[in-house]
PDBML (XML) file of the C-alpha atoms, coordinates in Angstrom:
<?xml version="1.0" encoding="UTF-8" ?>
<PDBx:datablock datablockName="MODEL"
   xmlns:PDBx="http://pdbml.pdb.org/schema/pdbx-v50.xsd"
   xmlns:xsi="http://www.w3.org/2001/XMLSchema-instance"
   xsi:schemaLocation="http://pdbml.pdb.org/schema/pdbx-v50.xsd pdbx-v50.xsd">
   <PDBx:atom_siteCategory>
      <PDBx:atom_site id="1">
         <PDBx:B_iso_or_equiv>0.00</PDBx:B_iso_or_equiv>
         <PDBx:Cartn_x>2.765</PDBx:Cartn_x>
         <PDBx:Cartn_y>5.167</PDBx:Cartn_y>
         <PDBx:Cartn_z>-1.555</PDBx:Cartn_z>
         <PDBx:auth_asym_id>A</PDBx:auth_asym_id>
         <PDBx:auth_atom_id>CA</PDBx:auth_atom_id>
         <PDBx:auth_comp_id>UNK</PDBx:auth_comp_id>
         <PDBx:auth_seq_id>1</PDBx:auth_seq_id>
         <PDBx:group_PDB>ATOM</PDBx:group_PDB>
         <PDBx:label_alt_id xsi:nil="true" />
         <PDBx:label_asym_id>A</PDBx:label_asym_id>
         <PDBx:label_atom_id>CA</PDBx:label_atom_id>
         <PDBx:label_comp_id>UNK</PDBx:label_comp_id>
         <PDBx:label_entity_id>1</PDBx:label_entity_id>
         <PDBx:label_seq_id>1</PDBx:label_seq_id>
         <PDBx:occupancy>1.00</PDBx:occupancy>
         <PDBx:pdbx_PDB_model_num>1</PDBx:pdbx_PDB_model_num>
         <PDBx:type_symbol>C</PDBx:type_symbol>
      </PDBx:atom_site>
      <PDBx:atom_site id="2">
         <PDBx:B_iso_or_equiv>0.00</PDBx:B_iso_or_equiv>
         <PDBx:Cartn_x>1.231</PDBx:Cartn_x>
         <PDBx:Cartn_y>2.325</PDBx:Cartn_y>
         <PDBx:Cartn_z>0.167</PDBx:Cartn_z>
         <PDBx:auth_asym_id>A</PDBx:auth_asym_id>
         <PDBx:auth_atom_id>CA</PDBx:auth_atom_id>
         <PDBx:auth_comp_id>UNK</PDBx:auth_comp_id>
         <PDBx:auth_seq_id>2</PDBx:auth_seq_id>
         <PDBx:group_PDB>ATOM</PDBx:group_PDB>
         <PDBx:label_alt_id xsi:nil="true" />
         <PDBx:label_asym_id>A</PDBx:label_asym_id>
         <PDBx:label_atom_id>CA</PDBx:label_atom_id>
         <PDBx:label_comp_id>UNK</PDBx:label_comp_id>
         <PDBx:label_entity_id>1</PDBx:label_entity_id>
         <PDBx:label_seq_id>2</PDBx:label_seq_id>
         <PDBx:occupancy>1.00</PDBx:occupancy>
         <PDBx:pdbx_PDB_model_num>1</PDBx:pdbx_PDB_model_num>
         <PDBx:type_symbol>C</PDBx:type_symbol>
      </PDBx:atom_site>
      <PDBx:atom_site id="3">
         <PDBx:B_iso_or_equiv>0.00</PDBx:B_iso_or_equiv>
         <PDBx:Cartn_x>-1.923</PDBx:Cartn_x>
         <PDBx:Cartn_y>4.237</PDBx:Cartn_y>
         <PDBx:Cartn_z>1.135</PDBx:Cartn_z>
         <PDBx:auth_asym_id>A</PDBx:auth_asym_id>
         <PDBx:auth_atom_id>CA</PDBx:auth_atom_id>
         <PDBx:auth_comp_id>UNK</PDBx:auth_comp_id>
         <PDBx:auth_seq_id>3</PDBx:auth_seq_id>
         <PDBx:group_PDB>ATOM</PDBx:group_PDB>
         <PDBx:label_alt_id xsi:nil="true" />
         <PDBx:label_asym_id>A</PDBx:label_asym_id>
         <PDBx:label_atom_id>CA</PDBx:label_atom_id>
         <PDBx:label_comp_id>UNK</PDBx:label_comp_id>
         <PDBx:label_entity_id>1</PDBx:label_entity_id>
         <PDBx:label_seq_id>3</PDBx:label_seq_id>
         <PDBx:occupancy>1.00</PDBx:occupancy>
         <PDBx:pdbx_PDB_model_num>1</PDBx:pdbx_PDB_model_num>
         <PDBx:type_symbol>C</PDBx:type_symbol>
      </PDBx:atom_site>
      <PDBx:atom_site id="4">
         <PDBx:B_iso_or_equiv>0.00</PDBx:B_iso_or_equiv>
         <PDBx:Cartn_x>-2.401</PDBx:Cartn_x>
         <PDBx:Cartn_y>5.580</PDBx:Cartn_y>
         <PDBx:Cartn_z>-2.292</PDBx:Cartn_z>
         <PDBx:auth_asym_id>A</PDBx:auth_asym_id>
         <PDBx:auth_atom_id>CA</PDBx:auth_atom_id>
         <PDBx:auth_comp_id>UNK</PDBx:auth_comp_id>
         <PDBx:auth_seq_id>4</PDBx:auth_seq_id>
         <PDBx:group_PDB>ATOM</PDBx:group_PDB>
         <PDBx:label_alt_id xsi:nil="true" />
         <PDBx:label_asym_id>A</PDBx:label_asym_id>
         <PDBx:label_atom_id>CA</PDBx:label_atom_id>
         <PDBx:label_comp_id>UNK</PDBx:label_comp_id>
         <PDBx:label_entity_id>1</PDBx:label_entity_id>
         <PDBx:label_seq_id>4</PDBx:label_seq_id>
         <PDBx:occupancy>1.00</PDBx:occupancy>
         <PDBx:pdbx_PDB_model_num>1</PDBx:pdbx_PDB_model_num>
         <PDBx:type_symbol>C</PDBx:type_symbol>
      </PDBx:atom_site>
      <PDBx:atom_site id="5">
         <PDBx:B_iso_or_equiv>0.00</PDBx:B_iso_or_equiv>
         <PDBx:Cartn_x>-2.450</PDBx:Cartn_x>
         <PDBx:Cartn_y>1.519</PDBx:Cartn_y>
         <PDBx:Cartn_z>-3.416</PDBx:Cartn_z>
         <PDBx:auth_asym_id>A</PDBx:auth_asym_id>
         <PDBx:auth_atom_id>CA</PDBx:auth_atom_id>
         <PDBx:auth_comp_id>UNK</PDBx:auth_comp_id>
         <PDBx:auth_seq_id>5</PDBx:auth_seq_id>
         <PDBx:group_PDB>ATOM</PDBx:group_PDB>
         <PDBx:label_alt_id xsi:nil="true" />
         <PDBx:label_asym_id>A</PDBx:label_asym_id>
         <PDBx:label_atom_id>CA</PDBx:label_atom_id>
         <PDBx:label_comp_id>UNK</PDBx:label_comp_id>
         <PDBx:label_entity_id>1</PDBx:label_entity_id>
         <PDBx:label_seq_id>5</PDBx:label_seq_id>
         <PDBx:occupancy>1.00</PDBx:occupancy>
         <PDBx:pdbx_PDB_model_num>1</PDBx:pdbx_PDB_model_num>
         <PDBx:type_symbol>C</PDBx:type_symbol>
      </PDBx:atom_site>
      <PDBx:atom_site id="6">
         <PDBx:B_iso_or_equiv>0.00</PDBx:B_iso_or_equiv>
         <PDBx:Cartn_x>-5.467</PDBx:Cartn_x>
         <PDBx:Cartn_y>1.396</PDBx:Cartn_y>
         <PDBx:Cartn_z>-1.203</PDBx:Cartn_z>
         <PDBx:auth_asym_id>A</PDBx:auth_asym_id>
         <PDBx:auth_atom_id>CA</PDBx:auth_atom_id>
         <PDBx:auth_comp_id>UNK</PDBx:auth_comp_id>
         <PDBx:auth_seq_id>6</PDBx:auth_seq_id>
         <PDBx:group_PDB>ATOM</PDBx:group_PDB>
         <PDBx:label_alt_id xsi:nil="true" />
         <PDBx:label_asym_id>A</PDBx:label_asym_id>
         <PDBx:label_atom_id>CA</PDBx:label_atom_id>
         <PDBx:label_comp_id>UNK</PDBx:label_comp_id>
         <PDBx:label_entity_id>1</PDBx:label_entity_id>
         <PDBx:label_seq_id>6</PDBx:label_seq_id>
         <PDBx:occupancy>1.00</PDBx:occupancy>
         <PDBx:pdbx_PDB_model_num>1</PDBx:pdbx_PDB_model_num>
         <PDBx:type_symbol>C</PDBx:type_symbol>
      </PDBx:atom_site>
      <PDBx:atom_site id="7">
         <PDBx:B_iso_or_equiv>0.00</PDBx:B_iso_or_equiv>
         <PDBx:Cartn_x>-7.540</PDBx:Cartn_x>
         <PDBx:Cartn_y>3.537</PDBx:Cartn_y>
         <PDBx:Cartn_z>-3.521</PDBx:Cartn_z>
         <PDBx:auth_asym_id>A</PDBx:auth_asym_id>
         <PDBx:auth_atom_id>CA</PDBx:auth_atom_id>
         <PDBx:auth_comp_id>UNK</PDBx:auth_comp_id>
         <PDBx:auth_seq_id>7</PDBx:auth_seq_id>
         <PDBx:group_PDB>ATOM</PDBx:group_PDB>
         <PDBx:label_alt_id xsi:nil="true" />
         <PDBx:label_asym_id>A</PDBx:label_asym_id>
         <PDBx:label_atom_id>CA</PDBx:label_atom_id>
         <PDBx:label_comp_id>UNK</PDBx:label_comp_id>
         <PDBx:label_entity_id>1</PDBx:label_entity_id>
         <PDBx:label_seq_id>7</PDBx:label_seq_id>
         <PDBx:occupancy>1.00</PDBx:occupancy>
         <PDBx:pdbx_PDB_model_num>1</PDBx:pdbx_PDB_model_num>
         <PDBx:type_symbol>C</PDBx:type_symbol>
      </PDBx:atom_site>
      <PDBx:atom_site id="8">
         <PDBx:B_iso_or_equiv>0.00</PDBx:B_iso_or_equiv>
         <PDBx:Cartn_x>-6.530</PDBx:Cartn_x>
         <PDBx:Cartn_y>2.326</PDBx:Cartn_y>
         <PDBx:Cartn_z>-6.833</PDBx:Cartn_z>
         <PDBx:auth_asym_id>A</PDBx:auth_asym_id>
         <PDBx:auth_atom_id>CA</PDBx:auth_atom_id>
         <PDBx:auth_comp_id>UNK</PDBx:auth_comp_id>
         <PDBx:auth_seq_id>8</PDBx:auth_seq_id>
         <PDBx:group_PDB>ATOM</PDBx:group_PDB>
         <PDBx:label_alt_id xsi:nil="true" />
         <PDBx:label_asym_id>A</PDBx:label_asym_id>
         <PDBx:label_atom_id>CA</PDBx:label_atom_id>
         <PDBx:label_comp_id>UNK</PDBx:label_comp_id>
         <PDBx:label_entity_id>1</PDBx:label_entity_id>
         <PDBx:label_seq_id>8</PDBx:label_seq_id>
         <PDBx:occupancy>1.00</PDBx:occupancy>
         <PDBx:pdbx_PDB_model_num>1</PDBx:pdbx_PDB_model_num>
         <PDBx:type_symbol>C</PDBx:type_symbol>
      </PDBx:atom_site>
      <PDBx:atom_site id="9">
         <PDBx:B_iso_or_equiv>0.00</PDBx:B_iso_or_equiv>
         <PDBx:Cartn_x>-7.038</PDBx:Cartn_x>
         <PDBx:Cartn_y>-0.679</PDBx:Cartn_y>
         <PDBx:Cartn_z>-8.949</PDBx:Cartn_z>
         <PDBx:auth_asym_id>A</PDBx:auth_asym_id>
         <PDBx:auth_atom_id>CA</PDBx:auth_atom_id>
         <PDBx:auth_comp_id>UNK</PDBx:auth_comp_id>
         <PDBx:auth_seq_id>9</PDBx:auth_seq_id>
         <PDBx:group_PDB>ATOM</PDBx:group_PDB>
         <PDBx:label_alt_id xsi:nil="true" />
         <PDBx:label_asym_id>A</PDBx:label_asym_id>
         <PDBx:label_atom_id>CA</PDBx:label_atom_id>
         <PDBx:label_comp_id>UNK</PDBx:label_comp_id>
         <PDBx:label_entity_id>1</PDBx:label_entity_id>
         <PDBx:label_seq_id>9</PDBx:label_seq_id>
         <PDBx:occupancy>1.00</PDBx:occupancy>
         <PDBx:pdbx_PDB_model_num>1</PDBx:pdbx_PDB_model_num>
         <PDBx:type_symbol>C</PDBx:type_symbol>
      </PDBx:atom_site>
      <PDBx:atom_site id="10">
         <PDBx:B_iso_or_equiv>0.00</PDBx:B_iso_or_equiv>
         <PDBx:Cartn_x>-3.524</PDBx:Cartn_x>
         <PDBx:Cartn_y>-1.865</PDBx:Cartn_y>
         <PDBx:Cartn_z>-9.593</PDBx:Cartn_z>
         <PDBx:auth_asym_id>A</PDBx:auth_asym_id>
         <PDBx:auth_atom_id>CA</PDBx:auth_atom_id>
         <PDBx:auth_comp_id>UNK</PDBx:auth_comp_id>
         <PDBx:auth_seq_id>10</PDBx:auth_seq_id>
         <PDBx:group_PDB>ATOM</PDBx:group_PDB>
         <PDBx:label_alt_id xsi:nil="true" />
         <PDBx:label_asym_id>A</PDBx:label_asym_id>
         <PDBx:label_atom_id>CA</PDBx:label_atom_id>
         <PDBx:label_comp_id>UNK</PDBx:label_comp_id>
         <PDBx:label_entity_id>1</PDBx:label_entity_id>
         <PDBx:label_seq_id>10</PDBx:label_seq_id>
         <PDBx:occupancy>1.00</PDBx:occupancy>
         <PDBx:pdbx_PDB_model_num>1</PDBx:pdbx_PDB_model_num>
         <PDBx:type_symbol>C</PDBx:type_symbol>
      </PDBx:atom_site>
      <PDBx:atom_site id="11">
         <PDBx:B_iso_or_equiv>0.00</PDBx:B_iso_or_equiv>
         <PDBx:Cartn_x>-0.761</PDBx:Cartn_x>
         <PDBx:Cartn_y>-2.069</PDBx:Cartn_y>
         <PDBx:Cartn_z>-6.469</PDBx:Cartn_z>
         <PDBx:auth_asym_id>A</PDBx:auth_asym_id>
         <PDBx:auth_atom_id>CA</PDBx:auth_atom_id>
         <PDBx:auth_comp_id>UNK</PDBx:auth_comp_id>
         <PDBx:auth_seq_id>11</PDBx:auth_seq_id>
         <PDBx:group_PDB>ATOM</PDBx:group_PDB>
         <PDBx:label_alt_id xsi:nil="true" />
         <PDBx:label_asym_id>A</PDBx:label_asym_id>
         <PDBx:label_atom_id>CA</PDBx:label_atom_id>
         <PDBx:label_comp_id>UNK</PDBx:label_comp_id>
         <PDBx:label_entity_id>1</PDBx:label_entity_id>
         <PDBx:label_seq_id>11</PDBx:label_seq_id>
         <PDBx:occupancy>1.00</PDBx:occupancy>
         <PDBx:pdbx_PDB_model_num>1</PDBx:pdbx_PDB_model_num>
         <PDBx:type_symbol>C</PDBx:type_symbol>
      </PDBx:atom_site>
      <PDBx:atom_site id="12">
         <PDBx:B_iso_or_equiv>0.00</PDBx:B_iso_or_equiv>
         <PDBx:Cartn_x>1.992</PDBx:Cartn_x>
         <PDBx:Cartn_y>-0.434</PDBx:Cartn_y>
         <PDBx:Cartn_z>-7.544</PDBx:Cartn_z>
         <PDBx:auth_asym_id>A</PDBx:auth_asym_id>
         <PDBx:auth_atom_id>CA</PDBx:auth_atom_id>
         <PDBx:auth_comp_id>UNK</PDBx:auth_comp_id>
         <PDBx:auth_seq_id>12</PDBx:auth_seq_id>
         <PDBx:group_PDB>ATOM</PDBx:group_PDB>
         <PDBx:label_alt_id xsi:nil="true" />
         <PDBx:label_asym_id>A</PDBx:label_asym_id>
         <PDBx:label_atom_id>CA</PDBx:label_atom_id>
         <PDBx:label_comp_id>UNK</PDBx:label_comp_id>
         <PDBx:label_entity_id>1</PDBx:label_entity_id>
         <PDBx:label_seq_id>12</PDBx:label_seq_id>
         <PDBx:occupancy>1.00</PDBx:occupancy>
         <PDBx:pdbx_PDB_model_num>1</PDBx:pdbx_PDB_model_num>
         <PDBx:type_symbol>C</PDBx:type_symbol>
      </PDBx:atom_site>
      <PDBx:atom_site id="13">
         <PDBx:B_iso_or_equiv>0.00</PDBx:B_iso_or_equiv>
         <PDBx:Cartn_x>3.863</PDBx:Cartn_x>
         <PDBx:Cartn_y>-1.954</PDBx:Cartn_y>
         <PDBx:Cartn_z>-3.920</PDBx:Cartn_z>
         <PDBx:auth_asym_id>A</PDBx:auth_asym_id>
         <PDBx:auth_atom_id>CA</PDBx:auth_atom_id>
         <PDBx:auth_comp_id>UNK</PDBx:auth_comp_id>
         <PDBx:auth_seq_id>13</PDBx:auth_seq_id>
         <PDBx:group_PDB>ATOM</PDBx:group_PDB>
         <PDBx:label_alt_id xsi:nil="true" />
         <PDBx:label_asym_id>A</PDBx:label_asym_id>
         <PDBx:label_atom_id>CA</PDBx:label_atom_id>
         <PDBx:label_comp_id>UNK</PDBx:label_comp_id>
         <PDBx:label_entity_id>1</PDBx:label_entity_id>
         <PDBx:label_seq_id>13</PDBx:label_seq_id>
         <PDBx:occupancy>1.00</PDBx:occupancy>
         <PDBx:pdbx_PDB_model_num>1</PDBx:pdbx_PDB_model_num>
         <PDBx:type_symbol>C</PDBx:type_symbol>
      </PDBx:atom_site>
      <PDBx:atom_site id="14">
         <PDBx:B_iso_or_equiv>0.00</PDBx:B_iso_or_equiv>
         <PDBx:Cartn_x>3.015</PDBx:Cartn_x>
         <PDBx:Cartn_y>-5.130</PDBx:Cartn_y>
         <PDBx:Cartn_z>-4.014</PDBx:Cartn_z>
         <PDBx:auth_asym_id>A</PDBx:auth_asym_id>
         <PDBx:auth_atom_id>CA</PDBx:auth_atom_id>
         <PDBx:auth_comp_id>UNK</PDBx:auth_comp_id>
         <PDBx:auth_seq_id>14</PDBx:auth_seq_id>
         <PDBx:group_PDB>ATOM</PDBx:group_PDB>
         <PDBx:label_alt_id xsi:nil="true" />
         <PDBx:label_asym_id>A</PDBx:label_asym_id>
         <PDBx:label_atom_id>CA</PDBx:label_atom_id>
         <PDBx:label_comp_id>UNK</PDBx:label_comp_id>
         <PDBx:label_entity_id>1</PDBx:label_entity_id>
         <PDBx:label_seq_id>14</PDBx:label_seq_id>
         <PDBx:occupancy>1.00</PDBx:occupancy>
         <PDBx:pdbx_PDB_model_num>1</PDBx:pdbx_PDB_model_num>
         <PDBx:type_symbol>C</PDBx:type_symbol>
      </PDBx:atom_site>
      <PDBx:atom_site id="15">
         <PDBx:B_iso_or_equiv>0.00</PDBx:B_iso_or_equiv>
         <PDBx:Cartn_x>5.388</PDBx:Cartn_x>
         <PDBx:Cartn_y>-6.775</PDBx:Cartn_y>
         <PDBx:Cartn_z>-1.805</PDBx:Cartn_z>
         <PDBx:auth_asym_id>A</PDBx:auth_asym_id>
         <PDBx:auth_atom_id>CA</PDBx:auth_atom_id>
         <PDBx:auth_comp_id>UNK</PDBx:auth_comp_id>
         <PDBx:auth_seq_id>15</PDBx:auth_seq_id>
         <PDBx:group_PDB>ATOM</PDBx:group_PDB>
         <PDBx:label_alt_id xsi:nil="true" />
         <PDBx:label_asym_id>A</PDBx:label_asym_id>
         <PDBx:label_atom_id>CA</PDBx:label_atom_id>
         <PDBx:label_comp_id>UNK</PDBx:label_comp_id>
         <PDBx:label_entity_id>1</PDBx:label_entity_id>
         <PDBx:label_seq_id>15</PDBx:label_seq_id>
         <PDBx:occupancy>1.00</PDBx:occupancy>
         <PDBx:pdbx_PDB_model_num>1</PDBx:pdbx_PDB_model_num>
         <PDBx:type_symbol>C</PDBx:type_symbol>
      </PDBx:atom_site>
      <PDBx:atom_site id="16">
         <PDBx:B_iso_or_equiv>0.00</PDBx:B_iso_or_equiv>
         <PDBx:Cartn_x>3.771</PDBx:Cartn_x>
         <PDBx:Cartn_y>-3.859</PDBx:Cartn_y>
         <PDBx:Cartn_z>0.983</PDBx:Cartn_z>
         <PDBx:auth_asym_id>A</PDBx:auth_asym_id>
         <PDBx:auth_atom_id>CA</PDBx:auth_atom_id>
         <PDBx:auth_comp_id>UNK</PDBx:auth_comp_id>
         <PDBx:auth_seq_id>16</PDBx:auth_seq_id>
         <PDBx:group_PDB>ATOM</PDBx:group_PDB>
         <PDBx:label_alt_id xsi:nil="true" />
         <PDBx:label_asym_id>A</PDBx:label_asym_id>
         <PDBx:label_atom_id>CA</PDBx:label_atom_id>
         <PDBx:label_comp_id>UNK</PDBx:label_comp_id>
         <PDBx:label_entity_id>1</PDBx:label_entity_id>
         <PDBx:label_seq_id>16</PDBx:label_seq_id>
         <PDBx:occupancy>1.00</PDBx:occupancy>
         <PDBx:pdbx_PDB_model_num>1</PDBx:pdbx_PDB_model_num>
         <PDBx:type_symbol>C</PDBx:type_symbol>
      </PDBx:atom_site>
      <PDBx:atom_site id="17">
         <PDBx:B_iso_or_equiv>0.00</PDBx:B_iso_or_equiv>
         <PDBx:Cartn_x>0.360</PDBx:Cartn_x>
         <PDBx:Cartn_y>-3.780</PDBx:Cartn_y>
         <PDBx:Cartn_z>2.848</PDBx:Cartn_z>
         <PDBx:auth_asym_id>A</PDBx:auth_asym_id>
         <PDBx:auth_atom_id>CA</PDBx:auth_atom_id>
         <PDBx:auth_comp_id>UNK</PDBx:auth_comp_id>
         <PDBx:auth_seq_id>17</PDBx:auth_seq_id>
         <PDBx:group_PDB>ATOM</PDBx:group_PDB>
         <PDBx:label_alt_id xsi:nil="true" />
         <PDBx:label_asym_id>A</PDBx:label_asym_id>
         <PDBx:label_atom_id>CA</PDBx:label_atom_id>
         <PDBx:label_comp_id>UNK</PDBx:label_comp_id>
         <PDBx:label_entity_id>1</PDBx:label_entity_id>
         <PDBx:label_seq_id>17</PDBx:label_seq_id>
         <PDBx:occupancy>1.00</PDBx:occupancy>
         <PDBx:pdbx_PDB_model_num>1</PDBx:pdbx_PDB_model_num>
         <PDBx:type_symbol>C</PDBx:type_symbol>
      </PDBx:atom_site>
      <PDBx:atom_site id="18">
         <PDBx:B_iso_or_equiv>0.00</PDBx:B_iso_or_equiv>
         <PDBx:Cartn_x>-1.473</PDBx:Cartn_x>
         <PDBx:Cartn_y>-1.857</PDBx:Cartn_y>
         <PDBx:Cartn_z>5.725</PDBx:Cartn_z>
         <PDBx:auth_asym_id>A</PDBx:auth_asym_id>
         <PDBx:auth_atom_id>CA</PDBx:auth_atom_id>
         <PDBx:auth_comp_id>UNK</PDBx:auth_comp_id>
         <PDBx:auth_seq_id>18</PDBx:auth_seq_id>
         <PDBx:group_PDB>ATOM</PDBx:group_PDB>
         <PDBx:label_alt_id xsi:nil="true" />
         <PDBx:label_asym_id>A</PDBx:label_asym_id>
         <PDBx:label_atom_id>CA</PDBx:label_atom_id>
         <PDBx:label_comp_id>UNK</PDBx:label_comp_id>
         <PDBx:label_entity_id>1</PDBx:label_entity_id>
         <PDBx:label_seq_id>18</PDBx:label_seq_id>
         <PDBx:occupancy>1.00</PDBx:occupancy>
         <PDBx:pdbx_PDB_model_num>1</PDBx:pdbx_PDB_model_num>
         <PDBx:type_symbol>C</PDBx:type_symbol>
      </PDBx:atom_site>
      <PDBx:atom_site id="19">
         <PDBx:B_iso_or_equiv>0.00</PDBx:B_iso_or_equiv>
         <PDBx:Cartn_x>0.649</PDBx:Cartn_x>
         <PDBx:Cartn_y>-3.347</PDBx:Cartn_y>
         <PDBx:Cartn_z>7.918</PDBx:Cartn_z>
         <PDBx:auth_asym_id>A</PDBx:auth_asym_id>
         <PDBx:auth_atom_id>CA</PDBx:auth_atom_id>
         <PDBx:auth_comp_id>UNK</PDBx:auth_comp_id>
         <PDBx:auth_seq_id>19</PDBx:auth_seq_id>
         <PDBx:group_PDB>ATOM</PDBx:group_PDB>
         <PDBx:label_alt_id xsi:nil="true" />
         <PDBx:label_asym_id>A</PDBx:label_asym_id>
         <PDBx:label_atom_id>CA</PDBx:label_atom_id>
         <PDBx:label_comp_id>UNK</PDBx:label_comp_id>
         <PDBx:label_entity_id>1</PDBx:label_entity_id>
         <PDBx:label_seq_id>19</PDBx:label_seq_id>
         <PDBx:occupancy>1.00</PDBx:occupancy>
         <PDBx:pdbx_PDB_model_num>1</PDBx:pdbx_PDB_model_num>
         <PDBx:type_symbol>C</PDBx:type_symbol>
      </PDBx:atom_site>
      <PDBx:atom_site id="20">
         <PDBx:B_iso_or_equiv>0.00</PDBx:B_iso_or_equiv>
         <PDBx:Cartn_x>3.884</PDBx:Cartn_x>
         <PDBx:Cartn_y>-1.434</PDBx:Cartn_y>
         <PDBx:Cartn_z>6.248</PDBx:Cartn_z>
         <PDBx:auth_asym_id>A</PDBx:auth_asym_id>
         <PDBx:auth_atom_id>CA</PDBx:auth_atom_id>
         <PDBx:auth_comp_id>UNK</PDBx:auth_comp_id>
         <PDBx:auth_seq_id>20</PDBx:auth_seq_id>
         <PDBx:group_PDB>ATOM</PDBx:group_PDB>
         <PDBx:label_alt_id xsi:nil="true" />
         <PDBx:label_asym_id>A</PDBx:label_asym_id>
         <PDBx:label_atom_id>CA</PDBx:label_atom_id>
         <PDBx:label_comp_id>UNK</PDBx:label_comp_id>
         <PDBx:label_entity_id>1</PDBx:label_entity_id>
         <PDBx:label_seq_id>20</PDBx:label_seq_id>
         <PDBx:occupancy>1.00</PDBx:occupancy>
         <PDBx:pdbx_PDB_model_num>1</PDBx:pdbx_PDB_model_num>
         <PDBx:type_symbol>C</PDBx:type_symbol>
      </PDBx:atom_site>
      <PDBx:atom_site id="21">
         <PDBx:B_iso_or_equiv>0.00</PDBx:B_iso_or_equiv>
         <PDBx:Cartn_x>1.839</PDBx:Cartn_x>
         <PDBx:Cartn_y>1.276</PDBx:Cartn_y>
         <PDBx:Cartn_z>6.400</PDBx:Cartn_z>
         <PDBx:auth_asym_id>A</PDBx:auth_asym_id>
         <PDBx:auth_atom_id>CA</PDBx:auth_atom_id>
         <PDBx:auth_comp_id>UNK</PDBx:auth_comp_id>
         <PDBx:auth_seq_id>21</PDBx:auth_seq_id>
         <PDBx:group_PDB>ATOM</PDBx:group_PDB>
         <PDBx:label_alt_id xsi:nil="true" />
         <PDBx:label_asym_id>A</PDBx:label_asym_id>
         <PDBx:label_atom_id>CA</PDBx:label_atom_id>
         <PDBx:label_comp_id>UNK</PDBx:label_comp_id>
         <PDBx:label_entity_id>1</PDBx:label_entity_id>
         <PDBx:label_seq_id>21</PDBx:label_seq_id>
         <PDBx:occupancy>1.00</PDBx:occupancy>
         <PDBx:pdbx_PDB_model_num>1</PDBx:pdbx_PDB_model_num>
         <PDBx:type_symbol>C</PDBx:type_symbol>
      </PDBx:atom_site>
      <PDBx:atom_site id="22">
         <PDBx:B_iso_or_equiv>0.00</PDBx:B_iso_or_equiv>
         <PDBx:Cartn_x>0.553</PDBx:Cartn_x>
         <PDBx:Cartn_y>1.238</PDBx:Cartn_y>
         <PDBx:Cartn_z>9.772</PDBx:Cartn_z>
         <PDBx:auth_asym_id>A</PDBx:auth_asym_id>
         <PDBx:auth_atom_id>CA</PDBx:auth_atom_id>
         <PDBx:auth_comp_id>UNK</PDBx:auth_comp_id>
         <PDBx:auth_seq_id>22</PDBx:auth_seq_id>
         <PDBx:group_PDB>ATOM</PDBx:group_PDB>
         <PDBx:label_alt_id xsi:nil="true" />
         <PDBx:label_asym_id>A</PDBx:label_asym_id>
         <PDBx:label_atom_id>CA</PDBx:label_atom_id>
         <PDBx:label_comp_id>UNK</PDBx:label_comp_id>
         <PDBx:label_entity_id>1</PDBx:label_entity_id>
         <PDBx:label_seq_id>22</PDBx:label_seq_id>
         <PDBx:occupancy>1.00</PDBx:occupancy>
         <PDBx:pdbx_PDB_model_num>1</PDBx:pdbx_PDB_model_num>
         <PDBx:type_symbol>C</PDBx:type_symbol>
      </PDBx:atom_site>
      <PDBx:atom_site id="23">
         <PDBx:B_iso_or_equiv>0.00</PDBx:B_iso_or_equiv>
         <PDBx:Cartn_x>4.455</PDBx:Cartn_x>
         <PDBx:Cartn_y>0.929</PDBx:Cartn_y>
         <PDBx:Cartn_z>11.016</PDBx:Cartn_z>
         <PDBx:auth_asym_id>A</PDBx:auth_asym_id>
         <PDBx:auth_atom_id>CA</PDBx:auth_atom_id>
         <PDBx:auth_comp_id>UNK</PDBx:auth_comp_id>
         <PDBx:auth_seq_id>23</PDBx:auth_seq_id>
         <PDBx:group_PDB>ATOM</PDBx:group_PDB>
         <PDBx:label_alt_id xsi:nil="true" />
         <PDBx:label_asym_id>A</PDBx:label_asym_id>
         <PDBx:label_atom_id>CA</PDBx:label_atom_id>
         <PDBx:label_comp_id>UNK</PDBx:label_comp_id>
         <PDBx:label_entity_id>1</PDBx:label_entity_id>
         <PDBx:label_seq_id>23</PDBx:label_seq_id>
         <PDBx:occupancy>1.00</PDBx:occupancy>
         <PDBx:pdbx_PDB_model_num>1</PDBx:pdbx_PDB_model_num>
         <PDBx:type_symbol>C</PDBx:type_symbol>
      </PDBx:atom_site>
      <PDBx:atom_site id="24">
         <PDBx:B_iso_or_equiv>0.00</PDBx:B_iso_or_equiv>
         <PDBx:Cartn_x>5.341</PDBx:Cartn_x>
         <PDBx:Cartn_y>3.651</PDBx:Cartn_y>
         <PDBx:Cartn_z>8.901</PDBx:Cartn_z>
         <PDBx:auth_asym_id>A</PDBx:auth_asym_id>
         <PDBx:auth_atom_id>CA</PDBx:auth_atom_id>
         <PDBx:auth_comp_id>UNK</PDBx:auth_comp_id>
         <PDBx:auth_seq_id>24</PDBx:auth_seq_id>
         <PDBx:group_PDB>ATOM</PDBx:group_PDB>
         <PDBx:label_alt_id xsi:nil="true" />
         <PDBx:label_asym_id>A</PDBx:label_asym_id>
         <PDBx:label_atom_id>CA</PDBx:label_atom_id>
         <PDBx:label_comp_id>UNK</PDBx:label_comp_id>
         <PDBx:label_entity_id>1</PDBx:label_entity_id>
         <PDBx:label_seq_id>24</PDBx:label_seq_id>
         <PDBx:occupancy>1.00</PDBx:occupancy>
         <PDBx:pdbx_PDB_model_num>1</PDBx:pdbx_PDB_model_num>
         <PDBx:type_symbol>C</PDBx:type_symbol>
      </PDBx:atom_site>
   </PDBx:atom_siteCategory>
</PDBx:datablock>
């Protein structure tokens, strides 16, 4: 979810960022 807010125009997460993802 959060990576697929890294290639699109509008964040659907967010409260989330790399860092979420990168601990995920």
């Amino acid at each position: 979810w959060i990576g697929n807010d890294e290639a699109h125009y509008i964040r659907k997460q967010e409260d989330r960022d790399v860092n979420d993802m990168k601990s995920f």
